[in-house]
N, C-alpha and C. Protein backbone atom coordinates (compact mmCIF):
# COMPACT_ATOMS: atom_id res chain seq x y z
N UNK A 1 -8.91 29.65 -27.43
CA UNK A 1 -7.92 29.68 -26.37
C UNK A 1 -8.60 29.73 -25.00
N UNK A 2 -9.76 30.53 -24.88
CA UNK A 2 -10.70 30.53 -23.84
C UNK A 2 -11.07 29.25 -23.13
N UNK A 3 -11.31 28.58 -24.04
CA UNK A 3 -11.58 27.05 -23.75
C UNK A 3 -10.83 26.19 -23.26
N UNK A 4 -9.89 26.89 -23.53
CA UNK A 4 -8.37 25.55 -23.41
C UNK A 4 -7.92 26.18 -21.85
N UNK A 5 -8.06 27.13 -21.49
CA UNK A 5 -7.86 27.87 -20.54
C UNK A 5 -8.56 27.36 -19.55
N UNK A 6 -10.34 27.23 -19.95
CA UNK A 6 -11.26 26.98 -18.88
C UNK A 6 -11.22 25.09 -18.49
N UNK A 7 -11.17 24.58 -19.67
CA UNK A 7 -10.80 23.29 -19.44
C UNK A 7 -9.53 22.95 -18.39
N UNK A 8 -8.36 23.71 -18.29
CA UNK A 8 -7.22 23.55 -17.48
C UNK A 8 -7.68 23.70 -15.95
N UNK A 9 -8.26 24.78 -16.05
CA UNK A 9 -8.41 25.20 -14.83
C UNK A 9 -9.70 23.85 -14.14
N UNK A 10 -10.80 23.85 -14.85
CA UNK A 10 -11.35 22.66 -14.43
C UNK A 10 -10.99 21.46 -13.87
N UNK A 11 -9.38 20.83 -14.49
CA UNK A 11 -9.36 19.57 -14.37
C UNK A 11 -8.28 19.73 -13.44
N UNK A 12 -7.61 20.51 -13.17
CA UNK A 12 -6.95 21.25 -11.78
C UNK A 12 -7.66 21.30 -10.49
N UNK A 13 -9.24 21.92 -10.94
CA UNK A 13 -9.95 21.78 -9.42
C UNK A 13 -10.35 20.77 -9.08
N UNK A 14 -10.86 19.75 -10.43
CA UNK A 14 -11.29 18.68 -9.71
C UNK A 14 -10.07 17.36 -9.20
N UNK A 15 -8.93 18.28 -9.84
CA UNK A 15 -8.18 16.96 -9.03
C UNK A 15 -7.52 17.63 -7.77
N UNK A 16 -7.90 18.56 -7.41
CA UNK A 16 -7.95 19.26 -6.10
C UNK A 16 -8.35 18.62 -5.33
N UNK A 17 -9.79 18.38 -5.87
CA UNK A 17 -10.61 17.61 -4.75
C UNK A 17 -10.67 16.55 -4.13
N UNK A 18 -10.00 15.23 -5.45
CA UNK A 18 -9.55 14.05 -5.60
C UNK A 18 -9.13 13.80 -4.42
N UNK A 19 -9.75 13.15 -3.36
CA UNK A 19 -8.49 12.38 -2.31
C UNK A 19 -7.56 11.81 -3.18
N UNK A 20 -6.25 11.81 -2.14
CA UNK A 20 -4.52 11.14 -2.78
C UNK A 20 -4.96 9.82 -2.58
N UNK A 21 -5.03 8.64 -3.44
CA UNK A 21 -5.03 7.53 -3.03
C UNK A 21 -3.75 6.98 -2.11
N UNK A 22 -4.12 6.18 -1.14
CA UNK A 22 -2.98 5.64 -0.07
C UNK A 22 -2.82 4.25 -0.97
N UNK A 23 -1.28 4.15 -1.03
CA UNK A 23 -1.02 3.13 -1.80
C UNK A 23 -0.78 1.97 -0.38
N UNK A 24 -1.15 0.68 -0.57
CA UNK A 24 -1.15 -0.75 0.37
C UNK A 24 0.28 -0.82 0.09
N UNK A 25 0.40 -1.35 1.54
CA UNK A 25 2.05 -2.16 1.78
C UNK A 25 1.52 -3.53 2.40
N UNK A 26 1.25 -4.83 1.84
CA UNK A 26 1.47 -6.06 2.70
C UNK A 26 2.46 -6.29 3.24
N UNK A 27 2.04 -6.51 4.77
CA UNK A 27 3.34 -7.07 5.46
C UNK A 27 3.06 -8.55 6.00
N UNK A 28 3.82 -9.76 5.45
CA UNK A 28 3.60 -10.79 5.78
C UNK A 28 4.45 -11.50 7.05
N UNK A 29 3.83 -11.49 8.08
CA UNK A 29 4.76 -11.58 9.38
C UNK A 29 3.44 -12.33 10.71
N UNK A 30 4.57 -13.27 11.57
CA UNK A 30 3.65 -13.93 12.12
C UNK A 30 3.77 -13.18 13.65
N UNK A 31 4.81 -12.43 13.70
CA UNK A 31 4.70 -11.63 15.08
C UNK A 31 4.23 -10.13 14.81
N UNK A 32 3.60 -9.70 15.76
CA UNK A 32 2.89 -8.42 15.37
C UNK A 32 4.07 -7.38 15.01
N UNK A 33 3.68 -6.53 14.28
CA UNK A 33 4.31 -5.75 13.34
C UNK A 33 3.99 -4.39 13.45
N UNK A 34 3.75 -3.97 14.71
CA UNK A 34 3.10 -2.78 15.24
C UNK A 34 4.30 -1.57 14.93
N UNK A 35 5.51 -1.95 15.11
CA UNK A 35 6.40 -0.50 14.50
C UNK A 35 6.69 -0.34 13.38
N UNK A 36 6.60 -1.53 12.45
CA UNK A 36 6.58 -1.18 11.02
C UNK A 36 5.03 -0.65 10.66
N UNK A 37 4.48 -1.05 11.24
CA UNK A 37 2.86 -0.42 10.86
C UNK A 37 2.88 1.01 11.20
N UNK A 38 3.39 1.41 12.02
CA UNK A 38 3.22 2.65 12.51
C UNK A 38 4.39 3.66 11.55
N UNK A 39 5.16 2.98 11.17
CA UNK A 39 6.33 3.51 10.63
C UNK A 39 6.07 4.03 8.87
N UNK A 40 6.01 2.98 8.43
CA UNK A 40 4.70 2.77 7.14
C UNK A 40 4.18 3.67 6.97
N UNK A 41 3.04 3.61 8.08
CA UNK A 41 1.45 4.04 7.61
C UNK A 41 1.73 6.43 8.14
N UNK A 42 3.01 6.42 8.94
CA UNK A 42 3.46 7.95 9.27
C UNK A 42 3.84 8.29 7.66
N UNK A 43 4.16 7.47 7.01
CA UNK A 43 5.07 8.00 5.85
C UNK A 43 3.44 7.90 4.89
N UNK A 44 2.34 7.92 5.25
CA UNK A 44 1.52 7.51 4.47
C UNK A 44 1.11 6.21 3.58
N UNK A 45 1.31 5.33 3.75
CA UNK A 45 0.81 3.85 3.26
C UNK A 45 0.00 3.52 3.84
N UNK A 46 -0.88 2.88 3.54
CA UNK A 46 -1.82 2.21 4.12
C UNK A 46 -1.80 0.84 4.43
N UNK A 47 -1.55 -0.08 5.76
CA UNK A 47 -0.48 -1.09 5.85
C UNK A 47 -1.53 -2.13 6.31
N UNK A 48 -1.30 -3.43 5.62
CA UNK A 48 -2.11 -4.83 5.97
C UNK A 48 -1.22 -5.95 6.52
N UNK A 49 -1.25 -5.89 7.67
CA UNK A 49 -0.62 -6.88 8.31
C UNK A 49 -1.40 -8.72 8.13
N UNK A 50 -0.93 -9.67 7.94
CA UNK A 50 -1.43 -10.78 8.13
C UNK A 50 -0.28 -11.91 8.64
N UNK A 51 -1.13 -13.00 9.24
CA UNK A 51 -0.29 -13.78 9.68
C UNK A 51 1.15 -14.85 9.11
N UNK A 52 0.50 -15.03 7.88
CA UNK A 52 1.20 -15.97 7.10
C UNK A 52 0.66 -16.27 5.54
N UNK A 53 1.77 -16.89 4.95
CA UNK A 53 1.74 -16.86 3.66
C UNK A 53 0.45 -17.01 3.07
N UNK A 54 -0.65 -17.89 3.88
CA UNK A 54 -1.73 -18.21 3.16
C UNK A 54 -2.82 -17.17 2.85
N UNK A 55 -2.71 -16.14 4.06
CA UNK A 55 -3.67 -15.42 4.35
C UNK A 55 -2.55 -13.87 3.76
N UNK A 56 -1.59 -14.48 3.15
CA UNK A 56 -1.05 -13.19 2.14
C UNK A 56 -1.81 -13.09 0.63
N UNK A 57 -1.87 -14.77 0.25
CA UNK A 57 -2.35 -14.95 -0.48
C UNK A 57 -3.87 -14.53 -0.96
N UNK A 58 -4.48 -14.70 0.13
CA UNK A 58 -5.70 -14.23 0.28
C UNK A 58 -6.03 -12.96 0.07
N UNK A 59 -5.45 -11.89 0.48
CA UNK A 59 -4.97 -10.54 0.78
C UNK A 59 -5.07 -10.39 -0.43
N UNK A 60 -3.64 -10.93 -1.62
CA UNK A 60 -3.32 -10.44 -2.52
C UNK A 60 -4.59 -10.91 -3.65
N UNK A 61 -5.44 -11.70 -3.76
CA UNK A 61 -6.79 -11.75 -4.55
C UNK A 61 -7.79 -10.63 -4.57
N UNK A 62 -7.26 -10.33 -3.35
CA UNK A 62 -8.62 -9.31 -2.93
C UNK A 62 -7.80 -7.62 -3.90
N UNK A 63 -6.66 -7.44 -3.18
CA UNK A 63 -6.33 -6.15 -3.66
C UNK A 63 -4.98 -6.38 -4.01
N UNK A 64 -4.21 -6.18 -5.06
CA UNK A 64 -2.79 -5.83 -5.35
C UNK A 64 -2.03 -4.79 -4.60
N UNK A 65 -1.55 -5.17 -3.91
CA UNK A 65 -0.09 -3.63 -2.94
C UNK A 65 0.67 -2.97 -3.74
N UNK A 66 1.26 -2.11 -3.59
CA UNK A 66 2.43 -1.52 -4.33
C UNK A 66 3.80 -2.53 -3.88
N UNK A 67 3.68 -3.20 -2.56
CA UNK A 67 5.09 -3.71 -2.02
C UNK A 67 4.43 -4.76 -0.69
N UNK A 68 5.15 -5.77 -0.96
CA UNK A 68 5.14 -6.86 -0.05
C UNK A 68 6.26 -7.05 0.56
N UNK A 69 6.24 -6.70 1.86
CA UNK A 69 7.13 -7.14 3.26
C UNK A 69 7.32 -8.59 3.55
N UNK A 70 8.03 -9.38 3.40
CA UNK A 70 8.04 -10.69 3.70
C UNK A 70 8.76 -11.53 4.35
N UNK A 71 7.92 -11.55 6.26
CA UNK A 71 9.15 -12.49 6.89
C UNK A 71 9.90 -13.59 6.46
N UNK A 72 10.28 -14.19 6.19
CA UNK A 72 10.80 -15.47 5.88
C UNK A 72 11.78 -16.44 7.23
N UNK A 73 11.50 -17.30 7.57
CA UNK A 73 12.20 -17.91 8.50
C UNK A 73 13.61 -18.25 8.32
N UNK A 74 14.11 -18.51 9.64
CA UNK A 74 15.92 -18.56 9.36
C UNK A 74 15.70 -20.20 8.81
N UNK A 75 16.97 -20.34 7.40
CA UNK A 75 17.38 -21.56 7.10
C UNK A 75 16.69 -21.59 5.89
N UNK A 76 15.77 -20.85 5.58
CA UNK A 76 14.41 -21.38 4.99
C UNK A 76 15.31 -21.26 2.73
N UNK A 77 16.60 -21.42 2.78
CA UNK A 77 17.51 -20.75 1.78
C UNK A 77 18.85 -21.83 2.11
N UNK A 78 18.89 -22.75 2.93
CA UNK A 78 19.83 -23.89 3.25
C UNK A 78 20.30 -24.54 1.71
N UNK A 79 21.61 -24.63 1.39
CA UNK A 79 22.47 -25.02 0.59
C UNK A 79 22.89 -26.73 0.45
């Protein structure tokens, strides 16, 4: 029982220590995005702004986000 005790307490401290990982938000937008960045990144995210789809793309090779923001232009959904 000693063991099971000391093991708990161990894996408690070391995830004490653990920095919280900041989970990524891509935001894909061609005008700067400075209050959603700021808005975001207060609530804790860690926020990647880029210009456009291509360089989302790019983004998303490199690292997977938890959530992608995505301007889309008016019309761009025309019937």
């Amino acid at each position: 029982m000693a063991a099971t005790t000391m093991a708990a307490t161990l894996t408690t401290a070391t995830n004490e220590l653990r920095p919280a990982l900041m989970e990524r938000i891509l935001v894909i937008e061609h005008d700067v995005a400075l209050g959603l960045r700021r808005l975001l990144g207060s609530e804790g995210y860690e926020v990647k702004v880029v210009p456009n789809g291509v360089a989302g793309l790019e983004s998303l090779l490199q690292r997977v986000p938890a959530a992608v923001v995505l301007d889309l232009p008016p019309g761009i959904f025309r019937v």
